[in-house]
N, C-alpha and C. Protein backbone atom coordinates (compact mmCIF):
# COMPACT_ATOMS: atom_id res chain seq x y z
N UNK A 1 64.49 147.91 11.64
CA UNK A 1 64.19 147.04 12.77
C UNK A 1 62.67 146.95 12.89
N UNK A 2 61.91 145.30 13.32
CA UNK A 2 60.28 145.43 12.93
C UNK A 2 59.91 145.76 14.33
N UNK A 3 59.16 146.03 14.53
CA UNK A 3 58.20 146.23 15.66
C UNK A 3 58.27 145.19 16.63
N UNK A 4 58.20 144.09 15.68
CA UNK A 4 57.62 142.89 16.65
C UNK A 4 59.17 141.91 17.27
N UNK A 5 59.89 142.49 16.59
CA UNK A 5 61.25 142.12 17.34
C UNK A 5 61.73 142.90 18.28
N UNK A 6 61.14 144.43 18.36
CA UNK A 6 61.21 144.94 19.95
C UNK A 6 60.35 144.89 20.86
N UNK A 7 59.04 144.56 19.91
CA UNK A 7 58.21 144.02 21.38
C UNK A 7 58.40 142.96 21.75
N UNK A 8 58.54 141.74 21.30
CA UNK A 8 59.28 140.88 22.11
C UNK A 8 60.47 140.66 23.15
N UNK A 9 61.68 141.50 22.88
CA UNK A 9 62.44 142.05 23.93
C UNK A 9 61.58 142.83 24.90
N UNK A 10 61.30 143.57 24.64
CA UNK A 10 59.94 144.69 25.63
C UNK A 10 59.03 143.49 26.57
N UNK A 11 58.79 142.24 25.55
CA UNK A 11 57.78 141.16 26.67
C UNK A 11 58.43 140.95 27.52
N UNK A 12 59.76 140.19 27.07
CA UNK A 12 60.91 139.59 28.17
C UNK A 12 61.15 140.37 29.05
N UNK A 13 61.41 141.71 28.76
CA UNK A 13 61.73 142.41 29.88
C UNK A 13 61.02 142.88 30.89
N UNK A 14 59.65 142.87 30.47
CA UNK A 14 58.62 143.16 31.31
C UNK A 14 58.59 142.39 32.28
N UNK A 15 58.61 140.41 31.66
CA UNK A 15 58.54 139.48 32.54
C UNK A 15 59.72 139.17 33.58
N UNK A 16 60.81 140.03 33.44
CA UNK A 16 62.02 140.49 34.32
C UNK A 16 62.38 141.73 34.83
N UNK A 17 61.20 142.18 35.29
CA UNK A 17 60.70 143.42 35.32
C UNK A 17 62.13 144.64 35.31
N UNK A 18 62.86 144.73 33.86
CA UNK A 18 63.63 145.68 33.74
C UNK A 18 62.93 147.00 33.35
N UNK A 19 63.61 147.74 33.95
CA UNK A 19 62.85 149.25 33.92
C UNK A 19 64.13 150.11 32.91
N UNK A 20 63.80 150.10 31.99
CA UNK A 20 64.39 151.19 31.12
C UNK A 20 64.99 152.34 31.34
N UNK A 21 64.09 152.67 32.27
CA UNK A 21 63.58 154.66 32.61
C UNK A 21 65.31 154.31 33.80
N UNK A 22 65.95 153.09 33.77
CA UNK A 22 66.58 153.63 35.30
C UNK A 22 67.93 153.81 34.96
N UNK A 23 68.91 154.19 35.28
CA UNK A 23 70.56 154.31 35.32
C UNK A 23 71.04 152.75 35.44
N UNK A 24 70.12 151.98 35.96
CA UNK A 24 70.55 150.27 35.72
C UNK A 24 69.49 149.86 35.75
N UNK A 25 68.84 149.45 34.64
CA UNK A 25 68.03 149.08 34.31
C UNK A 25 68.18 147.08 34.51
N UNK A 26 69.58 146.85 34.77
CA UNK A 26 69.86 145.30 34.78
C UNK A 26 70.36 145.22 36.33
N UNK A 27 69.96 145.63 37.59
CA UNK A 27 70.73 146.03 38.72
C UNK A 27 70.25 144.24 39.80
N UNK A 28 69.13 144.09 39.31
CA UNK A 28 69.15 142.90 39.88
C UNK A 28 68.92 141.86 38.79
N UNK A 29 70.11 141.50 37.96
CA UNK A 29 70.54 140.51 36.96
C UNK A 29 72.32 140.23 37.70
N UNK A 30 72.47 139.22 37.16
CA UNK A 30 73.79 138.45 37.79
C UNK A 30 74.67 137.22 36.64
N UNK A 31 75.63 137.05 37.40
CA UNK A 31 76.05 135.33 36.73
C UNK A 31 74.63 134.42 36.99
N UNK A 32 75.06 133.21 36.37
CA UNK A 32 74.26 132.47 36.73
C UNK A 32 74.28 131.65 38.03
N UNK A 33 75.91 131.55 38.72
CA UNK A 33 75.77 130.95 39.87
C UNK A 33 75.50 131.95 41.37
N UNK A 34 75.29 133.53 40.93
CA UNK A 34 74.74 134.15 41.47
C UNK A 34 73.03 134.07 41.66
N UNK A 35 72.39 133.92 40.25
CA UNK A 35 71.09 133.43 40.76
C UNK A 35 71.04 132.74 41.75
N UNK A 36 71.59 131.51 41.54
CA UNK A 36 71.18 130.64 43.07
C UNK A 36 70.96 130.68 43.75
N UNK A 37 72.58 131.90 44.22
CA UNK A 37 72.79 132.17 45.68
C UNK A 37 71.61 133.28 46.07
N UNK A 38 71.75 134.28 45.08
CA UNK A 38 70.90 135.38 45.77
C UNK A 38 70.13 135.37 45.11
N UNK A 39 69.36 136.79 45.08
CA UNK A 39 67.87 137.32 44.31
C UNK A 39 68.27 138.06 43.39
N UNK A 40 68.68 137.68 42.40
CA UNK A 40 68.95 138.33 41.13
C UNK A 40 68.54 136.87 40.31
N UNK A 41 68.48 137.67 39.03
CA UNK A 41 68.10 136.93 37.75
C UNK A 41 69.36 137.23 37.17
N UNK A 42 69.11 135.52 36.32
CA UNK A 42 70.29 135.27 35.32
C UNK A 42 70.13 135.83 33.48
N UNK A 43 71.51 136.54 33.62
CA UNK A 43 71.49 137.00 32.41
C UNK A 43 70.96 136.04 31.16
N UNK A 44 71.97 134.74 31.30
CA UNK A 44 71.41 133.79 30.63
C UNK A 44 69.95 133.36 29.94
N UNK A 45 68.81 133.46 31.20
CA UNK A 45 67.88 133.08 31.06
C UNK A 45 67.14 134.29 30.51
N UNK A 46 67.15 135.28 30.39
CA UNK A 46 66.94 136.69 30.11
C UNK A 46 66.70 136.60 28.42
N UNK A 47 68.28 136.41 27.86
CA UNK A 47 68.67 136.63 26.94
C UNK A 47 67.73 135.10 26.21
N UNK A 48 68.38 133.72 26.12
CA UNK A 48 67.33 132.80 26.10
C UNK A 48 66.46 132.64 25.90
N UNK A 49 65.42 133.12 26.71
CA UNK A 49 63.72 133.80 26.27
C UNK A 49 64.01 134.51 24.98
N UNK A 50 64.90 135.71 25.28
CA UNK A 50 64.12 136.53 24.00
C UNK A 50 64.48 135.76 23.03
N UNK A 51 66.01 135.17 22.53
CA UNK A 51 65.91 133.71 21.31
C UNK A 51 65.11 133.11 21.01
N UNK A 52 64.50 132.72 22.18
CA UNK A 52 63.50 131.30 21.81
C UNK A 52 62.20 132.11 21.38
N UNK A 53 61.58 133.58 22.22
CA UNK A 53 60.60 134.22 21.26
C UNK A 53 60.92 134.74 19.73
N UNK A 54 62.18 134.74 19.59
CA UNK A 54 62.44 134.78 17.99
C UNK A 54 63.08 133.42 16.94
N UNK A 55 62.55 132.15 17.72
CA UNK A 55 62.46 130.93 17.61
C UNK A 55 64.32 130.49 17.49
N UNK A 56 64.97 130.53 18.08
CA UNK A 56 66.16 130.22 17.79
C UNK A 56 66.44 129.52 18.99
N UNK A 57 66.89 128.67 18.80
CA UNK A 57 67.13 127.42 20.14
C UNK A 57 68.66 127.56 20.31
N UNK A 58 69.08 127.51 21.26
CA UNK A 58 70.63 127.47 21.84
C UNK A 58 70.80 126.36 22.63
N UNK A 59 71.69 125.62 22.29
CA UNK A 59 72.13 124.32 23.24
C UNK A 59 72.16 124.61 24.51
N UNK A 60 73.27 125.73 24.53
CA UNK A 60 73.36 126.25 25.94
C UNK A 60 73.65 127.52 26.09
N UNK A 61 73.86 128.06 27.27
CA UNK A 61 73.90 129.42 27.24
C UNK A 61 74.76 129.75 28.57
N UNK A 62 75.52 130.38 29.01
CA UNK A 62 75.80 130.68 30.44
C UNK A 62 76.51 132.08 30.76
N UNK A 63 76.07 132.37 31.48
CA UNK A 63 77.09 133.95 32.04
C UNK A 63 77.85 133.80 33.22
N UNK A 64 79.30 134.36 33.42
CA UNK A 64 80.15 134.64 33.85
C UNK A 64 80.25 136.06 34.58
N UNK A 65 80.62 136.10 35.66
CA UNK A 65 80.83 137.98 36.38
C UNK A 65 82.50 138.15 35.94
N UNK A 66 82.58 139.08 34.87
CA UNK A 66 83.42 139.62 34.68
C UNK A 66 84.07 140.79 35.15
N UNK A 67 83.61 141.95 36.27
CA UNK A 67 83.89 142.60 37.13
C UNK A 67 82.85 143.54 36.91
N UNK A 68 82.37 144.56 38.32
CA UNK A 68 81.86 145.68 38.41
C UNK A 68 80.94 145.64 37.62
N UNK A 69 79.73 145.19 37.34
CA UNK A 69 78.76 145.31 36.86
C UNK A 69 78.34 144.57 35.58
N UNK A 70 79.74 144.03 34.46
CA UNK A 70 80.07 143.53 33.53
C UNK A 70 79.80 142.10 33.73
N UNK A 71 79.82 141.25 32.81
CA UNK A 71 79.23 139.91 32.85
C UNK A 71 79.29 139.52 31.45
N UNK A 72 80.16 138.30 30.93
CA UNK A 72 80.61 137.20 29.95
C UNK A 72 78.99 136.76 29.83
N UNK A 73 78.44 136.05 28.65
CA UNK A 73 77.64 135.14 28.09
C UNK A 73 78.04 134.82 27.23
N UNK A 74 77.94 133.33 27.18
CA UNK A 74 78.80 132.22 26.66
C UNK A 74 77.52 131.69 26.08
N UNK A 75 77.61 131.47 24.65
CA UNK A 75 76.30 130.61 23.52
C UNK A 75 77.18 129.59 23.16
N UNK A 76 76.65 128.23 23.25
CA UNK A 76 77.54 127.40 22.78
C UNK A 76 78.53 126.91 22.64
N UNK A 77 79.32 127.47 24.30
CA UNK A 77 80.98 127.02 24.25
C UNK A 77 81.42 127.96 23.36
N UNK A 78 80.64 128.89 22.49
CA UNK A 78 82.11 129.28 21.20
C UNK A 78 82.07 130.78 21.24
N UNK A 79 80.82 131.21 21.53
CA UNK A 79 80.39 133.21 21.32
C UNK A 79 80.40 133.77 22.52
N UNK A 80 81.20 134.58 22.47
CA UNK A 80 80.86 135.53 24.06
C UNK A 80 80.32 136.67 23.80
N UNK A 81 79.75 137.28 24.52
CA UNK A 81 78.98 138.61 25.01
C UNK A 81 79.11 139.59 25.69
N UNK A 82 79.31 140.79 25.59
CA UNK A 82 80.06 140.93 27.16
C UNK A 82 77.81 142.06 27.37
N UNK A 83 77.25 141.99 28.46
CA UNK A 83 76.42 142.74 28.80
C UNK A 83 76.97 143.45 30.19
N UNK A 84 76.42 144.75 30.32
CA UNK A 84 76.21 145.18 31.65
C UNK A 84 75.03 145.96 32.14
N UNK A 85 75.33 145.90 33.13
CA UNK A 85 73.85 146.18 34.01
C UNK A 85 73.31 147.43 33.70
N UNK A 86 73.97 147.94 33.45
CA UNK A 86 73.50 149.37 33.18
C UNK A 86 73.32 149.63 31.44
N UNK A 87 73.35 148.34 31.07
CA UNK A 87 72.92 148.52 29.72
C UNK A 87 71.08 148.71 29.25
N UNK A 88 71.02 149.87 27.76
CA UNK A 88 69.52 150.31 27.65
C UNK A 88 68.81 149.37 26.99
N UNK A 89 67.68 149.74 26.83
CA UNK A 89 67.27 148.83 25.86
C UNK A 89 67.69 148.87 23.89
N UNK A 90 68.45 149.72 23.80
CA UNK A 90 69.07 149.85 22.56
C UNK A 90 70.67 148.71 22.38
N UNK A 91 70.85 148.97 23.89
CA UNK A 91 72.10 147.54 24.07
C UNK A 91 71.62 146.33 24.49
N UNK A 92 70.41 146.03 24.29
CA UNK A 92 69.73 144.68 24.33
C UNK A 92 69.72 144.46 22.75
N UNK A 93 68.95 145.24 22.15
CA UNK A 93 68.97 145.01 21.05
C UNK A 93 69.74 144.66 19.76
N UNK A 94 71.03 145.53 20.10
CA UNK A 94 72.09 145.54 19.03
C UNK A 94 72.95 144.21 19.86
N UNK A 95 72.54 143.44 20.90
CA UNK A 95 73.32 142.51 21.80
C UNK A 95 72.94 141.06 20.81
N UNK A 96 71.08 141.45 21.54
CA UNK A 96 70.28 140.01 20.45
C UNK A 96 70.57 140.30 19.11
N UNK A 97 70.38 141.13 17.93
CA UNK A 97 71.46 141.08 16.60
C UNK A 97 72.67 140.32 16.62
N UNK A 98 72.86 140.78 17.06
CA UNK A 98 74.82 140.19 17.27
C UNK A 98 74.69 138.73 17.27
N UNK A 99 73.64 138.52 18.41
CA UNK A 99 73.63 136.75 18.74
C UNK A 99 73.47 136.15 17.38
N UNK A 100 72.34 136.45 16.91
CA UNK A 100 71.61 135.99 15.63
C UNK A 100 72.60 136.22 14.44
N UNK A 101 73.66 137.21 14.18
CA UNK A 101 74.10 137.09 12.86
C UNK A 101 75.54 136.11 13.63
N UNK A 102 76.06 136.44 14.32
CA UNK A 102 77.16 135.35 14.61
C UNK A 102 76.53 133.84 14.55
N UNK A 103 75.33 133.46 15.02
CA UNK A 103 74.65 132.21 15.07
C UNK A 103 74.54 132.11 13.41
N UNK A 104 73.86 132.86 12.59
CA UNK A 104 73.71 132.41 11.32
C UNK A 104 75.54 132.70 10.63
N UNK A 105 76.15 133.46 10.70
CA UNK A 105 77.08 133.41 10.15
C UNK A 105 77.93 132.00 10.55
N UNK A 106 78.06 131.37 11.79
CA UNK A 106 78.71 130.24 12.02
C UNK A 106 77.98 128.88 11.11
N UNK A 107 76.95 129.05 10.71
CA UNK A 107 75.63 127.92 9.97
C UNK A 107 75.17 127.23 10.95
N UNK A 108 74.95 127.97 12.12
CA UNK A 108 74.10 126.99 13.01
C UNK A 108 72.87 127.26 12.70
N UNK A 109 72.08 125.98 12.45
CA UNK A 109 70.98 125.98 11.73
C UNK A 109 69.86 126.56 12.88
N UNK A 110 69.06 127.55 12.57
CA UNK A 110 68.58 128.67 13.19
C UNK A 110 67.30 129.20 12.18
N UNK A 111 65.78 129.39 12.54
CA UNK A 111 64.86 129.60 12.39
C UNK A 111 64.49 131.08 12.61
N UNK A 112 64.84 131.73 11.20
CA UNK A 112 64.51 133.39 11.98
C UNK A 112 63.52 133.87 11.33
């Protein structure tokens, strides 16, 4: 794994100020129609950033509250995700992998 593909997760997260060091490090992240309502940040947009800092564009993206802390992200109508809040930064990482080889394994044409 290079450096510069965890510091870029490390940027994003900074700029969503997730704290690593905590037991939920994702405690104010949500669905996306929870952003709206309240003061949480969307998983979606989270995840998104770090793609697009590893140049990969997604049509769309959206998260779902799947119960108790758990939460669906949906890439493209076709890939789901499951994240939770209390996930580290080692389950960010092996999360964004996942995105990227399911994205290249489907041939969606993708810039890595």
């Amino acid at each position: 794994m290079d450096k510069e593909f965890i510091d870029k997760i490390l940027d994003v997260s900074e700029e969503y100020n997730v704290d690593y060091d905590s037991n939920c490090p994702f405690e104010y992240f949500g669905a996306d129609d929870e952003s709206q309502y309240y003061e949480t940040y969307s998983f979606s947009k989270f995840y998104k950033e770090i793609l697009e800092k590893n140049d990969i564009e997604i049509n769309d993206i959206s998260t779902i509250n799947k119960s108790g802390g758990k939460y669906i992200i949906t890439i493209d109508n076709k890939y789901e995700f499951e994240v939770k809040t209390w996930d580290n930064l080692e389950s960010v990482i092996d999360n964004v992998n996942l995105m990227i080889d399911l994205l290249k394994e489907k041939d969606i044409k993708i810039e890595v």
